[in-house]
PDB file of N, CA and C in Angstrom:
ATOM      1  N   UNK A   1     -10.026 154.403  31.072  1.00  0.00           N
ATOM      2  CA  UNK A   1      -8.736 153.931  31.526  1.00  0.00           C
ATOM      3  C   UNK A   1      -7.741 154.034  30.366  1.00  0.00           C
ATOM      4  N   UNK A   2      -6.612 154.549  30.713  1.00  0.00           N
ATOM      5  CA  UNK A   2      -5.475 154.695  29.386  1.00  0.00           C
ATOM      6  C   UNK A   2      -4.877 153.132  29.379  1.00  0.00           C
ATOM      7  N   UNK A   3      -4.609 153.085  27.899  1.00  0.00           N
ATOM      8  CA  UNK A   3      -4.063 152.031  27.662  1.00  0.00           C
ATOM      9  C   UNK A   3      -2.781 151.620  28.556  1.00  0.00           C
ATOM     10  N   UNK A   4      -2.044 150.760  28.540  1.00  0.00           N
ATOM     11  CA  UNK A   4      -0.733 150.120  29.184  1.00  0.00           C
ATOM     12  C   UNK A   4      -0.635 149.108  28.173  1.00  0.00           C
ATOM     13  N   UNK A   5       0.431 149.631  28.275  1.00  0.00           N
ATOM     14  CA  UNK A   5       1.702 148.148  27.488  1.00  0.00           C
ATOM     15  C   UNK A   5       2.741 148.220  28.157  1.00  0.00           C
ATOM     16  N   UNK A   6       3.474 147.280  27.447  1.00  0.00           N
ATOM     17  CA  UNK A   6       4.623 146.639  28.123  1.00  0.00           C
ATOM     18  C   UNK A   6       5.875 147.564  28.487  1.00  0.00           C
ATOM     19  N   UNK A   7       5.711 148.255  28.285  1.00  0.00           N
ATOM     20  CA  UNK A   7       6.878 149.387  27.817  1.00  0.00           C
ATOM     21  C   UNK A   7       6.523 150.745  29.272  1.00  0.00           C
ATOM     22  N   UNK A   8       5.383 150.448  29.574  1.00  0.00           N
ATOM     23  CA  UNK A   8       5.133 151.447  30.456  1.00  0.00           C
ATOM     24  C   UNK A   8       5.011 150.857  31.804  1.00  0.00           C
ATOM     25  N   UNK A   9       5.583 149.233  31.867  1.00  0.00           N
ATOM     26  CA  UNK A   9       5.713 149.143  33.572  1.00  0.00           C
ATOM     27  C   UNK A   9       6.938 149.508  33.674  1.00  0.00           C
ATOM     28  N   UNK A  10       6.861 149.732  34.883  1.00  0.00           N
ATOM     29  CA  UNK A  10       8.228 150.465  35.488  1.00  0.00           C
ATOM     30  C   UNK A  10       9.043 148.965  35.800  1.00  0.00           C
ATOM     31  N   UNK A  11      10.732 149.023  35.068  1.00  0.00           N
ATOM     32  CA  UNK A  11      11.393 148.339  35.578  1.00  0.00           C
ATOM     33  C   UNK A  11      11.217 147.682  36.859  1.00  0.00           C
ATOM     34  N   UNK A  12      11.563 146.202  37.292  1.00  0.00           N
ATOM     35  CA  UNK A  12      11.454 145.678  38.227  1.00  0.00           C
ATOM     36  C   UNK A  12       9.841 145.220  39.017  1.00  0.00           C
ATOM     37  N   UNK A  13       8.957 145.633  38.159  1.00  0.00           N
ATOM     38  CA  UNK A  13       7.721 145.705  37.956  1.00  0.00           C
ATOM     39  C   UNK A  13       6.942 144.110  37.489  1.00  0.00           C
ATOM     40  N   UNK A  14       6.231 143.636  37.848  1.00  0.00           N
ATOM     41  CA  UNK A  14       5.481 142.750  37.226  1.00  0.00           C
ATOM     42  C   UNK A  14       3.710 143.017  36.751  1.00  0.00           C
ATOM     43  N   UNK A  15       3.426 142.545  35.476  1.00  0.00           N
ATOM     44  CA  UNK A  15       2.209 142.309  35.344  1.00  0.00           C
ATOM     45  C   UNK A  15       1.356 141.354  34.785  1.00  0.00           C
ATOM     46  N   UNK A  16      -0.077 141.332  35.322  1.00  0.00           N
ATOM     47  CA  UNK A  16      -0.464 140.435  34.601  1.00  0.00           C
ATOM     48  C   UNK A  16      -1.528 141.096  33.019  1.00  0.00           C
ATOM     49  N   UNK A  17      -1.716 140.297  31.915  1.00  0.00           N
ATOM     50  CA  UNK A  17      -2.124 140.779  31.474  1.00  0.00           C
ATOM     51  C   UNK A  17      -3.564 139.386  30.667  1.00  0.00           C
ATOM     52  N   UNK A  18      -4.466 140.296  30.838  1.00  0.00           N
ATOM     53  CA  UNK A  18      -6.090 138.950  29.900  1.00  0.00           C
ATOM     54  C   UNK A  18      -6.880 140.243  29.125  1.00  0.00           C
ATOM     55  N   UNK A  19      -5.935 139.517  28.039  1.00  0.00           N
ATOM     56  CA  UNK A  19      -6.588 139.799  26.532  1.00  0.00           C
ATOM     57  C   UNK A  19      -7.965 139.075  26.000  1.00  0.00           C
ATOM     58  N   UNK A  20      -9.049 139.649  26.144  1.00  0.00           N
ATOM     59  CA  UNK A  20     -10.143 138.883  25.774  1.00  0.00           C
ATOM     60  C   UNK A  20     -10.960 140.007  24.984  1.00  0.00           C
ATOM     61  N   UNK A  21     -12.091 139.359  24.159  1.00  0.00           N
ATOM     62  CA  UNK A  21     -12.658 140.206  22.785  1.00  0.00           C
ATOM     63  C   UNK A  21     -13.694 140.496  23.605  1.00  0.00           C
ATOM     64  N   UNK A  22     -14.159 139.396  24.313  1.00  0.00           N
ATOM     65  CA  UNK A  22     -15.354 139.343  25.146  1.00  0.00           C
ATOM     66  C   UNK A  22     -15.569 140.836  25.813  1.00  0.00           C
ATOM     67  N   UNK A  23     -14.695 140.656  27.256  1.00  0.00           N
ATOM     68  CA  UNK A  23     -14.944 141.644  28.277  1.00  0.00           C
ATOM     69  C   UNK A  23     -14.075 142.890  28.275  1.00  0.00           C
ATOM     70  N   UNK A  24     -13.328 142.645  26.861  1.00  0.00           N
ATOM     71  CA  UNK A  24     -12.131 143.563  26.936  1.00  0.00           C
ATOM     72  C   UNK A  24     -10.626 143.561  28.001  1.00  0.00           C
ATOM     73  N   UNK A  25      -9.255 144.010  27.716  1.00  0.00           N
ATOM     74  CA  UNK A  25      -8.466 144.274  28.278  1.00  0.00           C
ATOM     75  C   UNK A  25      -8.418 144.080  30.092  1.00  0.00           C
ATOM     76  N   UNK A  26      -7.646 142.987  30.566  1.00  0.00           N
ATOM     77  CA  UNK A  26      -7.376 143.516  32.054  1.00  0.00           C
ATOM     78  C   UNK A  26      -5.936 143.678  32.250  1.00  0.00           C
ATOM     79  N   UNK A  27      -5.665 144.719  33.103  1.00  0.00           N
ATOM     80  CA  UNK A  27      -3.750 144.550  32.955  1.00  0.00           C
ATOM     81  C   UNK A  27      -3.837 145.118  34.668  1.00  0.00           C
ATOM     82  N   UNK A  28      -3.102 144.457  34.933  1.00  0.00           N
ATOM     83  CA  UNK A  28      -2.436 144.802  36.906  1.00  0.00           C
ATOM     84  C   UNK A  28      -0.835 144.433  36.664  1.00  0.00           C
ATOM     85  N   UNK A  29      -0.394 145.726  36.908  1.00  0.00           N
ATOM     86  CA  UNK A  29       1.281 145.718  37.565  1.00  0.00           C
ATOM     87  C   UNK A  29       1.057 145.669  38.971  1.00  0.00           C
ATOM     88  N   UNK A  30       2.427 145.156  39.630  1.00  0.00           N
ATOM     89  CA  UNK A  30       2.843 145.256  40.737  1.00  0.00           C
ATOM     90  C   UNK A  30       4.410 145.401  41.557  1.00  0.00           C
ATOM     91  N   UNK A  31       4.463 146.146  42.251  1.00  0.00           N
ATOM     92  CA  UNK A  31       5.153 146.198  42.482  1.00  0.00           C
ATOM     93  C   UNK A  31       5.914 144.994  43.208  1.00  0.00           C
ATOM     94  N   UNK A  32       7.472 144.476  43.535  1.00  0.00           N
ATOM     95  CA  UNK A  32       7.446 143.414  44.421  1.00  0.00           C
ATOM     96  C   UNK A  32       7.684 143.798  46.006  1.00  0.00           C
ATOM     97  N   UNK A  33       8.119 145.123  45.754  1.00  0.00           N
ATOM     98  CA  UNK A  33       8.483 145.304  47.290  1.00  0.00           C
ATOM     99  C   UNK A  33       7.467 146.259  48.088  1.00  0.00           C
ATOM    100  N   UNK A  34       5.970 146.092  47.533  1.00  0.00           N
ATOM    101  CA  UNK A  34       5.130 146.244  47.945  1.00  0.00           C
ATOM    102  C   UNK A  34       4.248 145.717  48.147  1.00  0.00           C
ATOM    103  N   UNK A  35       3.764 144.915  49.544  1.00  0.00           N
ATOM    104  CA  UNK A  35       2.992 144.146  50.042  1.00  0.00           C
ATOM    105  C   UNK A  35       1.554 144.044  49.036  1.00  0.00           C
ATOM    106  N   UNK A  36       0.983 145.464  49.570  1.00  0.00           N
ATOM    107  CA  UNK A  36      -0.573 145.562  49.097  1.00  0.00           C
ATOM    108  C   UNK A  36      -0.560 145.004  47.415  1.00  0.00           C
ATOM    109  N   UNK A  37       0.505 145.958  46.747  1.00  0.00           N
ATOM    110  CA  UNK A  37       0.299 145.627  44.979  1.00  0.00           C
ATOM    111  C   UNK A  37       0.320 144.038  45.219  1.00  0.00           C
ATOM    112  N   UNK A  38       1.406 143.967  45.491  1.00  0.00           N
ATOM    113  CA  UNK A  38       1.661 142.395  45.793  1.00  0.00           C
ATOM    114  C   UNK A  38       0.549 140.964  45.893  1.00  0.00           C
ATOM    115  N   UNK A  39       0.145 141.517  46.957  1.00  0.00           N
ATOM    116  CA  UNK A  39      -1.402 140.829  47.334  1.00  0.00           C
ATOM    117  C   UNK A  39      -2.923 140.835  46.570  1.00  0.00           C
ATOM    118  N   UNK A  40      -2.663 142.047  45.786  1.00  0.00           N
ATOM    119  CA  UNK A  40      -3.724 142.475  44.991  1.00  0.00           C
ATOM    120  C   UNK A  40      -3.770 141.846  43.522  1.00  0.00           C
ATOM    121  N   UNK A  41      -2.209 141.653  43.251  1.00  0.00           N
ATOM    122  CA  UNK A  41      -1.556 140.814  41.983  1.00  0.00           C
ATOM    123  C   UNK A  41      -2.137 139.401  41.896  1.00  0.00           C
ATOM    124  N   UNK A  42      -1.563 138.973  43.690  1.00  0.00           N
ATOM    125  CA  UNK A  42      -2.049 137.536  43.458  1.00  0.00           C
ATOM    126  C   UNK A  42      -3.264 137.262  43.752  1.00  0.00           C
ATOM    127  N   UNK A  43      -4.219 138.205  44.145  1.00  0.00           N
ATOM    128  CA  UNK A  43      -6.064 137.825  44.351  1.00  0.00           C
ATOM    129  C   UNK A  43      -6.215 137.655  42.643  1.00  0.00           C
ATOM    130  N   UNK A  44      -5.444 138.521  41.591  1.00  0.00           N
ATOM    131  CA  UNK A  44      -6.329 138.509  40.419  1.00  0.00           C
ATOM    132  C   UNK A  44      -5.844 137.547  39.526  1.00  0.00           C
ATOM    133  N   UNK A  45      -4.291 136.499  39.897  1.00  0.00           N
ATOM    134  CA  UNK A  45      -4.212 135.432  39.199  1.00  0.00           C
ATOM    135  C   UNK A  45      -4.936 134.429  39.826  1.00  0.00           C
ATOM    136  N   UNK A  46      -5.136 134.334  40.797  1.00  0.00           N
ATOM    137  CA  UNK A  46      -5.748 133.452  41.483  1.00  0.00           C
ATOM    138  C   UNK A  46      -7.464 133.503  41.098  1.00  0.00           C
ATOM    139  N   UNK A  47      -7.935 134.777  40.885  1.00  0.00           N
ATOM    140  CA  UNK A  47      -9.074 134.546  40.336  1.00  0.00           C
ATOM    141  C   UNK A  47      -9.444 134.533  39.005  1.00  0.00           C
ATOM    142  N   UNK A  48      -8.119 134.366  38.329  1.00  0.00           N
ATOM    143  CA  UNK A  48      -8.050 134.204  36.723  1.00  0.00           C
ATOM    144  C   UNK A  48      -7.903 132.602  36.511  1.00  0.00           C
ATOM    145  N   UNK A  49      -6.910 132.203  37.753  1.00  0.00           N
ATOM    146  CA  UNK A  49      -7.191 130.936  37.841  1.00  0.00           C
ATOM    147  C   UNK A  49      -8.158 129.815  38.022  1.00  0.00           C
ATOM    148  N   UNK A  50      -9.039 130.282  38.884  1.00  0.00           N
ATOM    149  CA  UNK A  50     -10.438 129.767  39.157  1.00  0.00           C
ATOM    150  C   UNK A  50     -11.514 130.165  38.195  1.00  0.00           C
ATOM    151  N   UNK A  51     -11.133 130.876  36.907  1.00  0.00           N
ATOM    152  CA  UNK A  51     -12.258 130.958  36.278  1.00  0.00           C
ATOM    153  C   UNK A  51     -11.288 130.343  34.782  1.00  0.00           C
ATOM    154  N   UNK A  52     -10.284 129.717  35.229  1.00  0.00           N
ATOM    155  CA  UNK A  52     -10.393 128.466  34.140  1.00  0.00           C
ATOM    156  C   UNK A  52      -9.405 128.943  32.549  1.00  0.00           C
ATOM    157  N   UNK A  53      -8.744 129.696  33.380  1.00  0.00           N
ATOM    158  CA  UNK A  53      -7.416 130.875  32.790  1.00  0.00           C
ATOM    159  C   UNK A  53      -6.187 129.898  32.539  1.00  0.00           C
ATOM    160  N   UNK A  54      -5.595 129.441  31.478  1.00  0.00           N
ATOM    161  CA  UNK A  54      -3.913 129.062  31.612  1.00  0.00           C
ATOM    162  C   UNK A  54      -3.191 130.941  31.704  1.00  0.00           C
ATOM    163  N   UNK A  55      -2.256 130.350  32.886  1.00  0.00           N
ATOM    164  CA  UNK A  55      -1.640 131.611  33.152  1.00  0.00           C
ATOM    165  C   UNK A  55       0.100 131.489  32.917  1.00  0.00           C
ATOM    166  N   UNK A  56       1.047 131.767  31.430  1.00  0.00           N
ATOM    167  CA  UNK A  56       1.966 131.964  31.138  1.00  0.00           C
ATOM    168  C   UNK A  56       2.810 132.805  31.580  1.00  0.00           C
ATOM    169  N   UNK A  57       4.214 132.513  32.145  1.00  0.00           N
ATOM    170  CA  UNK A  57       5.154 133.669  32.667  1.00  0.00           C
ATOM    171  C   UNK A  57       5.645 133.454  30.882  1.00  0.00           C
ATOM    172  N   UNK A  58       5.536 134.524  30.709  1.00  0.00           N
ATOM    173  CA  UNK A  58       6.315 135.060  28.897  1.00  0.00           C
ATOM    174  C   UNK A  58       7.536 135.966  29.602  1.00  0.00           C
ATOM    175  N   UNK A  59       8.372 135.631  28.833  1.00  0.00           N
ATOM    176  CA  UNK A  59       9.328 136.685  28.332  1.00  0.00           C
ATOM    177  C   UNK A  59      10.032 136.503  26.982  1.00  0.00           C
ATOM    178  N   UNK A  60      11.227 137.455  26.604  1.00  0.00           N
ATOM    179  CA  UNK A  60      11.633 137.518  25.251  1.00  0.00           C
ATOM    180  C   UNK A  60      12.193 136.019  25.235  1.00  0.00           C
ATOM    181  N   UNK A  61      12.320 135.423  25.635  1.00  0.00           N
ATOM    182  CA  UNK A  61      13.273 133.984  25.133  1.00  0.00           C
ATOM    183  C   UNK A  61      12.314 132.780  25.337  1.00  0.00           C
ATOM    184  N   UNK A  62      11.565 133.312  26.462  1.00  0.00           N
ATOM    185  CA  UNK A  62      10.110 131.648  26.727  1.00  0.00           C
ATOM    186  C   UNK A  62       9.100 131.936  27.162  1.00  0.00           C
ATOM    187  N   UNK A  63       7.935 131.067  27.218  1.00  0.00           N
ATOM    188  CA  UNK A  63       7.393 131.338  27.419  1.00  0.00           C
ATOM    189  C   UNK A  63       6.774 129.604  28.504  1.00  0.00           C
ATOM    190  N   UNK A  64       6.096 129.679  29.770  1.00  0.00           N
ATOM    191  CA  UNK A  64       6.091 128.532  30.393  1.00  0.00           C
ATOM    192  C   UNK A  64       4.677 128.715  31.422  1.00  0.00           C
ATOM    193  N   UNK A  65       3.880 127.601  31.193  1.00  0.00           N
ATOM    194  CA  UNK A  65       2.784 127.500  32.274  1.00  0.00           C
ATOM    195  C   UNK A  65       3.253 127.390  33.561  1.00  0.00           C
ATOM    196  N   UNK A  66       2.341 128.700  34.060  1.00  0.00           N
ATOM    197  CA  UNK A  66       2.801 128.673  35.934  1.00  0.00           C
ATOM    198  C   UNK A  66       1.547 128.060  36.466  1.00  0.00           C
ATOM    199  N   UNK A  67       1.636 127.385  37.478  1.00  0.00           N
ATOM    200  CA  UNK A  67       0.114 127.295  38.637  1.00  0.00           C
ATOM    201  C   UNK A  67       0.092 127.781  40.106  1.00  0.00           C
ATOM    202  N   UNK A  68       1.398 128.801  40.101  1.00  0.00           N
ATOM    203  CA  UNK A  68       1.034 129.748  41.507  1.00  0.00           C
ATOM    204  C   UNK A  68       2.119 130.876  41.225  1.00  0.00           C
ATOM    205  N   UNK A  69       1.193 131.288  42.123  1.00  0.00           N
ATOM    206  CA  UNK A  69       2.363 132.902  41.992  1.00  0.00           C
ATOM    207  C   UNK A  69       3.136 133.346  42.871  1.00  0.00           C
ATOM    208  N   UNK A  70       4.554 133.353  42.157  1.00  0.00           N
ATOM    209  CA  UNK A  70       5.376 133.146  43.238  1.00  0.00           C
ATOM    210  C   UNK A  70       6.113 134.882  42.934  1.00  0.00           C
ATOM    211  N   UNK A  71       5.886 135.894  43.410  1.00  0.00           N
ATOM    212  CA  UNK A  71       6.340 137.110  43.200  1.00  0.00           C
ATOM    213  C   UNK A  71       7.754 137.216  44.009  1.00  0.00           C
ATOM    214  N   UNK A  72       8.470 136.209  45.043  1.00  0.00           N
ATOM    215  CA  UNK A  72       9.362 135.953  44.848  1.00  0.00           C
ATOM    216  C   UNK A  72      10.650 135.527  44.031  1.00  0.00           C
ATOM    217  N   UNK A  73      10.405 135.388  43.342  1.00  0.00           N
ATOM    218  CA  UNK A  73      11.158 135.260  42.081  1.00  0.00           C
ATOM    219  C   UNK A  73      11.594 135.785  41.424  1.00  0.00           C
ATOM    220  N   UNK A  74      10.833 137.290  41.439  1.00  0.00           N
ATOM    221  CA  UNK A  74      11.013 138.561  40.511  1.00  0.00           C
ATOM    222  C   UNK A  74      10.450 139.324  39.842  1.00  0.00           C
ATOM    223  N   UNK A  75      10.084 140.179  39.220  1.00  0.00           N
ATOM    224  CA  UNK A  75       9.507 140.612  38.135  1.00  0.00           C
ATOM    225  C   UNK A  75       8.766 139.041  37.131  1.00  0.00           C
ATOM    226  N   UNK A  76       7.409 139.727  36.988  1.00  0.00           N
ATOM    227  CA  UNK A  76       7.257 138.638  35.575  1.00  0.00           C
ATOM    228  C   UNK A  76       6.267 139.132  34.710  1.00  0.00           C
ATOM    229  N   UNK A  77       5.768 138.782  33.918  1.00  0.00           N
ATOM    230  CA  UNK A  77       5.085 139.176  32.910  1.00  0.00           C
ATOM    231  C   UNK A  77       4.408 137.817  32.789  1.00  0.00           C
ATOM    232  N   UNK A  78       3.211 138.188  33.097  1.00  0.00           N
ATOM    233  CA  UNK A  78       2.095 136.686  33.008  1.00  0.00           C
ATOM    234  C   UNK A  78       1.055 137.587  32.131  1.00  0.00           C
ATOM    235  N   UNK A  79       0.932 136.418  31.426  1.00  0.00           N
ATOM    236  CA  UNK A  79      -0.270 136.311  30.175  1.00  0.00           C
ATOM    237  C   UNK A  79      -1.508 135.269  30.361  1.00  0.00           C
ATOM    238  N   UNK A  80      -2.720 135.863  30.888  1.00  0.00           N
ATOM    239  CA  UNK A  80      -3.498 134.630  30.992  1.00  0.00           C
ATOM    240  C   UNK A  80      -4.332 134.609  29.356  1.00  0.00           C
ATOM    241  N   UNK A  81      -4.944 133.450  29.591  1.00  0.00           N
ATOM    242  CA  UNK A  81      -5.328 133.004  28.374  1.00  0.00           C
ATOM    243  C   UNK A  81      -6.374 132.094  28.575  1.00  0.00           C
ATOM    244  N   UNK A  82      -7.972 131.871  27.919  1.00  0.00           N
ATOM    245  CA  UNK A  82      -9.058 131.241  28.673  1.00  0.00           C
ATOM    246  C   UNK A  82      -8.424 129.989  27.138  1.00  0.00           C
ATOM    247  N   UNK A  83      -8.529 128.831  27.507  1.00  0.00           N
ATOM    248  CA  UNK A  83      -8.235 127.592  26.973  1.00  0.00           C
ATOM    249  C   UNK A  83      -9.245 127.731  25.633  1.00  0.00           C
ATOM    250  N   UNK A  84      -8.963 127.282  24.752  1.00  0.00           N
ATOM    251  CA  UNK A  84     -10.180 127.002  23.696  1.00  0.00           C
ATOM    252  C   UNK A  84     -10.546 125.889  23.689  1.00  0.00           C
ATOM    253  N   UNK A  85     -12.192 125.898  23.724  1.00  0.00           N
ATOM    254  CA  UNK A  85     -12.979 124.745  23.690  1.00  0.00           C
ATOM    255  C   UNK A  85     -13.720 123.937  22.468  1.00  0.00           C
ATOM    256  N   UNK A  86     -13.076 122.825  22.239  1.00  0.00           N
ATOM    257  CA  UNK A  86     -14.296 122.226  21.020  1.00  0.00           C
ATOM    258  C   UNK A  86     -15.945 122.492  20.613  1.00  0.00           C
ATOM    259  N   UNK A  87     -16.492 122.856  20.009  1.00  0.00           N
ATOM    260  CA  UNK A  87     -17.675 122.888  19.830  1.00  0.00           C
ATOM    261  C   UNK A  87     -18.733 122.430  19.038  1.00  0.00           C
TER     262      UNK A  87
END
């Protein structure tokens, strides 16, 4: 799979992105005015969510914990992130 960064979603575009050392790289764009991307976006925050993911809408000025995905809204750029645990 070729890399993706940020620079290569297409305007008006959202993605999510889980940076982990573990399992390696996951990245899903979507489109908004496409149902399927759409739906496919939110099966994989939703199952980033259930496996215990904080999921950040980032952009250049903030960055803010979401707990649903609202692709109404617009374009976003979500960053999940698995919590760190004491040990």
């Amino acid at each position: 799979m070729a890399e993706l960064t940020l620079t290569d979603v297409p305007a008006g575009h959202g993605c999510i992105s889980k940076l982990t050392s573990d399992d390696g790289d996951f990245r899903i764009t979507w489109d908004p005015a496409d149902p399927e991307d759409t739906e496919n976006a939110r099966q994989a925050f939703d199952d980033l969510q259930r496996a215990g993911y904080a999921l950040y809408r980032t952009s250049a000025e903030e960055r803010s914990v979401i707990r649903r995905f609202r692709p109404e809204e617009g374009a976003m750029h979500v960053v999940a992130v698995r919590p760190n645990r004491g040990g």
